[in-house]
Protein backbone atom coordinates (compact mmCIF):
# COMPACT_ATOMS: atom_id res chain seq x y z
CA UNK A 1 20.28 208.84 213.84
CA UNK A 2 20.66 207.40 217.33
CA UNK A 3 21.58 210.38 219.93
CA UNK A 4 23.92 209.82 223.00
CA UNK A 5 22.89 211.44 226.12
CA UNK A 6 24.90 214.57 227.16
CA UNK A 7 26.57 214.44 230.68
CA UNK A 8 27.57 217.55 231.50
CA UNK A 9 30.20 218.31 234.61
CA UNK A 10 27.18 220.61 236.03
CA UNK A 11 22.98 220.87 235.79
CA UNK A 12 22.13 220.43 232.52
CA UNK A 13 19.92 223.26 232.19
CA UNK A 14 22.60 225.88 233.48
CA UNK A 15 24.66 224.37 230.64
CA UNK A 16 22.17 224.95 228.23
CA UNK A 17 21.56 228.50 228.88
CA UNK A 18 25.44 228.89 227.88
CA UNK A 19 26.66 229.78 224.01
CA UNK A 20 28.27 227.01 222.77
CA UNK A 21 31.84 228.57 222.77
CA UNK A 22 31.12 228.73 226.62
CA UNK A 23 30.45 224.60 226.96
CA UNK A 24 33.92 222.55 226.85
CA UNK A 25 34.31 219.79 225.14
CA UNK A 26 35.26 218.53 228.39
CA UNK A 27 31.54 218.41 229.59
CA UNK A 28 30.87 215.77 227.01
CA UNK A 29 30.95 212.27 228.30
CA UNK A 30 34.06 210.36 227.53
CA UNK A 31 36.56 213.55 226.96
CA UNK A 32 38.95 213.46 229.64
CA UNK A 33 42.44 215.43 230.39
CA UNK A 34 43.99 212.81 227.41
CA UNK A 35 41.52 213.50 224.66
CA UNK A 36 40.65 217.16 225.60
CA UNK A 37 44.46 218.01 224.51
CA UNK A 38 43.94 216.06 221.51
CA UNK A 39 40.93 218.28 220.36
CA UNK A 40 43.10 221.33 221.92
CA UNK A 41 45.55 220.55 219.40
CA UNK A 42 42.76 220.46 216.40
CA UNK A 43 41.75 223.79 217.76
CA UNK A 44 38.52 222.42 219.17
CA UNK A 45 37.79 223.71 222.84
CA UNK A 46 34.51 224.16 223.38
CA UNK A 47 31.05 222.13 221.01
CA UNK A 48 30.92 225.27 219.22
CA UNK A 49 34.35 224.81 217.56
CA UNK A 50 33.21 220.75 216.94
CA UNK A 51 29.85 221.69 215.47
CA UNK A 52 32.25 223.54 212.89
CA UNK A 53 34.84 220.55 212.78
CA UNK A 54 32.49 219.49 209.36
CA UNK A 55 33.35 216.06 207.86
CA UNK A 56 35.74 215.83 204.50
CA UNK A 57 33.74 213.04 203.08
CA UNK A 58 30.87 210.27 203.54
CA UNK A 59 30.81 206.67 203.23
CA UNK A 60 27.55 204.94 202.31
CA UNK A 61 26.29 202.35 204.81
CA UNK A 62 23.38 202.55 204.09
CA UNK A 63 22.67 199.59 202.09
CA UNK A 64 23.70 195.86 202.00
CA UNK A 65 25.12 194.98 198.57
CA UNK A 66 25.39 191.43 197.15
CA UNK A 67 29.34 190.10 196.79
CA UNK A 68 28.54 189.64 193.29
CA UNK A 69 27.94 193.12 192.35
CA UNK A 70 30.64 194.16 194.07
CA UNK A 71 33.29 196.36 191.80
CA UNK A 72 37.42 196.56 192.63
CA UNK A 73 37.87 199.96 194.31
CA UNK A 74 34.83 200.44 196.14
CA UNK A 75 33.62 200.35 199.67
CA UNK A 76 30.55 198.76 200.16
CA UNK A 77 28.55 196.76 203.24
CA UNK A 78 28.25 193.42 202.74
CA UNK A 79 26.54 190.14 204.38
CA UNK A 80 27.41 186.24 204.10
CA UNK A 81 28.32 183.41 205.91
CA UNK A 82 31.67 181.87 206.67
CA UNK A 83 32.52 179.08 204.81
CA UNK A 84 35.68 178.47 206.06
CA UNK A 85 38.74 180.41 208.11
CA UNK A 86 42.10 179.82 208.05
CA UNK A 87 45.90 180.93 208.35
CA UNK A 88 47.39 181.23 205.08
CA UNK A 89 51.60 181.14 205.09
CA UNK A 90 53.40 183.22 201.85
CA UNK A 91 55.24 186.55 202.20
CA UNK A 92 53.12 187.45 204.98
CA UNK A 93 50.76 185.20 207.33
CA UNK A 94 47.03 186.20 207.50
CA UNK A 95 44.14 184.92 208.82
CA UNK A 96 41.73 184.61 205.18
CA UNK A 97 37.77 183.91 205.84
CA UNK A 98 35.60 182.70 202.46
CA UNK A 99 32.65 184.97 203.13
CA UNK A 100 29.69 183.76 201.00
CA UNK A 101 26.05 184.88 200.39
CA UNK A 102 23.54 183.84 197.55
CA UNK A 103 25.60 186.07 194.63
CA UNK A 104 29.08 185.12 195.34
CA UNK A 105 32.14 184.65 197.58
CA UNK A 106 34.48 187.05 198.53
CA UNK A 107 37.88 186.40 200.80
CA UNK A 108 38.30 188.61 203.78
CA UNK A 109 41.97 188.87 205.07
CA UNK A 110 43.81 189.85 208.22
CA UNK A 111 47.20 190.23 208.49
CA UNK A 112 47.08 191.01 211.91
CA UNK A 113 44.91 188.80 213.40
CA UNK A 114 44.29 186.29 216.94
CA UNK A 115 43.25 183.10 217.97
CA UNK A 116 39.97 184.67 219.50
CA UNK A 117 39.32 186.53 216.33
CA UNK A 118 40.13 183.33 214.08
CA UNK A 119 37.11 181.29 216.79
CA UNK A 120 34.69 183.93 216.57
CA UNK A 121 34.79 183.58 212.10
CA UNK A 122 33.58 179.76 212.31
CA UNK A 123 31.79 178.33 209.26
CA UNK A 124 28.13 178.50 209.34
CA UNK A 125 28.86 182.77 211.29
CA UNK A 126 26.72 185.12 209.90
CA UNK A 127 28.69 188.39 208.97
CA UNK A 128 28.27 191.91 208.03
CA UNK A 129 31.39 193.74 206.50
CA UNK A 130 32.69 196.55 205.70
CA UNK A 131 35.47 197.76 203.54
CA UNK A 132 37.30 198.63 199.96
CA UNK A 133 36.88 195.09 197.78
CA UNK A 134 40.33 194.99 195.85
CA UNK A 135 41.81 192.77 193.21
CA UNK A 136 43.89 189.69 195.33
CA UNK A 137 45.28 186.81 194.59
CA UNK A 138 42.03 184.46 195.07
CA UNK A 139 39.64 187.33 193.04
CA UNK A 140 38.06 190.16 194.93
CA UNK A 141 39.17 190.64 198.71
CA UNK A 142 38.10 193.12 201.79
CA UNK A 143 41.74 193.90 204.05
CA UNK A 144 40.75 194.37 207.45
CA UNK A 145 37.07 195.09 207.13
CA UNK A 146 35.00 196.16 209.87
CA UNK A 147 33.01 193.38 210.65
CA UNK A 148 30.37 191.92 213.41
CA UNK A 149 28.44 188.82 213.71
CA UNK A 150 24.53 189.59 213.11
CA UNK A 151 21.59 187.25 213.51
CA UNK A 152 20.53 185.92 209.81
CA UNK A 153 16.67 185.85 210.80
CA UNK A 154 16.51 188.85 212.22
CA UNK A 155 19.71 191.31 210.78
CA UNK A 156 20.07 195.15 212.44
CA UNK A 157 19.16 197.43 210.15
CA UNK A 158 21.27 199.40 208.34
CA UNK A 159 22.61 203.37 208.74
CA UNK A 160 20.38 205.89 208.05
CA UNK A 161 22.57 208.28 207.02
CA UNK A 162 25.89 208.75 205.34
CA UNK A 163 28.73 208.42 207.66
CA UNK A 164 31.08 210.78 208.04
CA UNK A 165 35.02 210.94 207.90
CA UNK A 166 36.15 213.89 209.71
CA UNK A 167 39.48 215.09 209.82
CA UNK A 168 42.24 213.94 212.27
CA UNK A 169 45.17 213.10 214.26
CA UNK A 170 46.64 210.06 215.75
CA UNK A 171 44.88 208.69 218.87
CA UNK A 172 41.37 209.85 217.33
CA UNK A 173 39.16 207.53 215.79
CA UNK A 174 36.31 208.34 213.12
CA UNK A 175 34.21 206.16 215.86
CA UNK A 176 35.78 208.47 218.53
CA UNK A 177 34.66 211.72 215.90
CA UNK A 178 31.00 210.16 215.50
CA UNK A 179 30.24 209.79 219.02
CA UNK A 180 31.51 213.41 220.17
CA UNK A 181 29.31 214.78 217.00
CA UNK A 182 26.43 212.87 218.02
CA UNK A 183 26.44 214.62 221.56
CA UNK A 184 27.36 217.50 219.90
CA UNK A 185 23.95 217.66 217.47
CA UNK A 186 21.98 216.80 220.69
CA UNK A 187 22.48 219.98 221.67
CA UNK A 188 20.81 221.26 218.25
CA UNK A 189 16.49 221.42 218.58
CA UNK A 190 14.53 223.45 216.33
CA UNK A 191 14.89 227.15 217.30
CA UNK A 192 17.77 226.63 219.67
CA UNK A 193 20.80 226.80 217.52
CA UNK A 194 20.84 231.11 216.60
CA UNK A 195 19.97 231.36 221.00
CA UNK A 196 22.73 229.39 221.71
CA UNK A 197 25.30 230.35 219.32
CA UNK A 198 27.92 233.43 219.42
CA UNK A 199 26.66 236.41 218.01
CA UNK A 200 29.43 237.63 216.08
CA UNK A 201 28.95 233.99 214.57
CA UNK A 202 25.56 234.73 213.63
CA UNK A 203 24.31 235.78 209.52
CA UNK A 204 21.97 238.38 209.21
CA UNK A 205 19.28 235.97 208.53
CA UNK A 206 19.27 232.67 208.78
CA UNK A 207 16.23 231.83 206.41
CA UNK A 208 15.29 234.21 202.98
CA UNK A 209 11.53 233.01 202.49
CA UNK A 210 12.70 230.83 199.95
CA UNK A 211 13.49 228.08 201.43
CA UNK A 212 16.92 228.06 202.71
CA UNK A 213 17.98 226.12 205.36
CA UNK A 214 18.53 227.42 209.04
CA UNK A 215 21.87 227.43 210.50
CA UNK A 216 20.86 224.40 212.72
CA UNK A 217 19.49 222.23 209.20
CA UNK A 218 22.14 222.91 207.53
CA UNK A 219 24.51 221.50 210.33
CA UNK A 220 22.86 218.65 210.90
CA UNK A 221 22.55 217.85 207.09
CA UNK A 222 26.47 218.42 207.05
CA UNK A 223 27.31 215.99 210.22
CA UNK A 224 24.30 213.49 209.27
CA UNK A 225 23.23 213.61 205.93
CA UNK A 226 20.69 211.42 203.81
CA UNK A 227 21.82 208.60 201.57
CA UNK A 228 21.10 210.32 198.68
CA UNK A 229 21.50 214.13 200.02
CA UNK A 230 20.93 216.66 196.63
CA UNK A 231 23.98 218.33 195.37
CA UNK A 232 22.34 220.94 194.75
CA UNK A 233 21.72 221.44 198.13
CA UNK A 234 25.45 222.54 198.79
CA UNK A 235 26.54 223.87 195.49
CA UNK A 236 26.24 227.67 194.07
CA UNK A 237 26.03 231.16 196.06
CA UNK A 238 22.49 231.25 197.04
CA UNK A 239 22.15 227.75 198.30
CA UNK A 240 21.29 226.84 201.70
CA UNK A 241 24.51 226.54 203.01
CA UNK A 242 25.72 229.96 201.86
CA UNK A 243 22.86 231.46 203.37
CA UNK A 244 23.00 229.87 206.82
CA UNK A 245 26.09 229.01 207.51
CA UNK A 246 28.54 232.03 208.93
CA UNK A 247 31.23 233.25 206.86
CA UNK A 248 34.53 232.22 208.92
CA UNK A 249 35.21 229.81 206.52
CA UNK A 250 32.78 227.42 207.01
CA UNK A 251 30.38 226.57 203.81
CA UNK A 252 33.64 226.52 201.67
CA UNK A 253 34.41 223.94 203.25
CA UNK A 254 30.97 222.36 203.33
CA UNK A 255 31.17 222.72 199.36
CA UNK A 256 34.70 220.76 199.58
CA UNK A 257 32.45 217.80 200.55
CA UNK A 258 30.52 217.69 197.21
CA UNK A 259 33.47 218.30 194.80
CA UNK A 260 33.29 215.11 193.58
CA UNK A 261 29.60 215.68 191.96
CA UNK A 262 29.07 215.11 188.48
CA UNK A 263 26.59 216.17 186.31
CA UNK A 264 24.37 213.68 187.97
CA UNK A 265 21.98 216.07 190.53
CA UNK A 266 22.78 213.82 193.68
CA UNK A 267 25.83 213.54 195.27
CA UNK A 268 28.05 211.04 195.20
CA UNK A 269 30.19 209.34 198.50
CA UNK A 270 33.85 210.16 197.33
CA UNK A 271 35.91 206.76 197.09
C-alpha cells in the first residue's frame, strides 16, 4: 500500500498530539473550501469521522487475467495490445479498440471518446484495463474501462490489496475516496490509534489474548484489505471486528462488506 504524505495547515507534530475528531479534514492535502463541504455533507469533518467512512465493497486488482478466461458479468484487469482503433457509426458512435493478448481478443468501447484518446490506442500500444466484460455485439466487450499504457518488458505491478468502493455523492470520486483514506491510515502506527482516538469511542479492550485484532488492524484491514482477506475474519460476535471496533455502528457495517460470502471460508469481491 503506497502512503501519501500528510500536509497539515500547522507542525505536524502539534497535529499529532490531537484526537482525531480534533484534525479537519481540511488539514489533509488536496481538501479545500469545495470538497470540505462535500465531506460536510457526508457527515465527515474531521479523519476521525473518515477512518469510520468504511468501504461498501472491494474490487480485485490484484491480478492480471487472460481475455480468454474472462466470464460476462465480471470485472477483471486485463493486458493486450491494440490491434486496431476505430470509430464505429450505428445507433450511437464510439470509438471500439481490438485489445488482444496470447488467449484472446476482447473489444473495448467508448462512446464518449476524442481524437487524443483515439492517437494514444495505436496498434502495436500495450494496455492494461479495467472493467465489467459484457456480452456485445462483436463477443465480449469492456464500456469505458479504466485503462493506461504500460511498458510490455517491464509491466507495473499489480495492487496489493483489494480496492475499495466507498460510499458517495456527486463530485467525489472513488480515486478522490482512496487518496483521502490513504492519508487518513498514515496517521495509523502500531500503538497510536487508542492515544489518538476519542475516548468515549474507545472499547474496553481492544485485544482479548486470543488474538483479536486492535482497533488500528482492524481498520486498516477494512480500508486495505488482502486479496484473499478470511471471512471469517469479519463474521460472528467474537470476531476481531466485534471486539475492536466501537459500537456506534461501526462493525455492522464492516460485516455488510462480507455478506456476499458463501460457504467458501474466504471472501469473495461482490460483483
Amino acid at each position: 500500500m503506497s502512503i501519501t504524505t500528510l500536509v497539515f495547515d500547522r507542525d505536524k507534530e502539534a497535529a499529532i498530539k490531537q484526537t482525531l475528531d480534533q484534525i479537519s479534514v481540511s488539514a489533509l492535502k488536496g481538501v479545500g473550501p469545495k470538497l470540505g463541504e462535500k465531506l460536510a455533507g457526508l457527515g465527515i469533518v474531521n479523519i476521525q469521522d473518515l477512518l469510520f467512512h468504511l468501504p461498501m465493497r472491494y474490487q480485485d486488482r490484484t491480478r492480471v487475467t487472460a481475455i480468454g478466461a474472462l466470464q460476462a458479468g465480471g470485472d477483471a484487469v486485463i493486458e493486450g495490445t491494440v490491434k486496431v482503433a476505430d470509430i464505429a457509426f450505428g445507433k450511437r458512435r464510439s470509438l471500439v479498440c481490438r485489445l488482444q493478448d496470447g488467449s484472446g481478443t476482447i473489444t473495448l468501447r467508448f462512446f464518449h471518446f476524442t481524437a487524443t484518446q483515439k492517437q494514444q490506442l495505436a496498434p502495436g500500444t500495450r494496455l492494461r484495463c479495467f472493467g465489467e466484460a459484457r456480452r456485445g455485439a462483436s463477443g465480449l466487450e469492456l464500456y469505458h474501462p479504466e485503462y493506461h499504457s504500460i511498458d510490455a518488458k517491464a509491466p507495473p505491478p499489480t495492487e496489493l490489496s483489494l480496492t475499495p468502493i466507498y460510499p458517495s455523492s456527486e463530485g467525489l470520486s472513488q480515486g478522490a475516496w482512496r487518496k483521502l483514506s490513504e492519508q487518513a491510515l498514515a496517521l495509523i502506527t502500531p500503538g497510536t490509534l487508542q492515544e489518538l482516538l476519542s475516548p468515549e469511542l474507545l472499547p474496553q479492550t481492544l485485544t482479548d489474548g486470543e488474538g483479536h485484532s486492535s482497533l488500528e488492524q482492524t481498520l486498516l484491514y477494512l480500508h486495505r484489505p488482502p486479496p484473499r482477506p478470511r471471512c471469517t475474519y469479519y463474521y460472528g460476535a467474537n470476531t476481531p471486528c466485534s471486539s475492536a471496533l466501537p459500537s456506534k455502528n461501526c462493525w455492522p457495517t464492516a460485516l455488510a462488506c462480507c455478506a456476499c460470502a458463501s460457504s467458501h471460508s474466504y471472501w469473495r469481491p461482490r460483483r
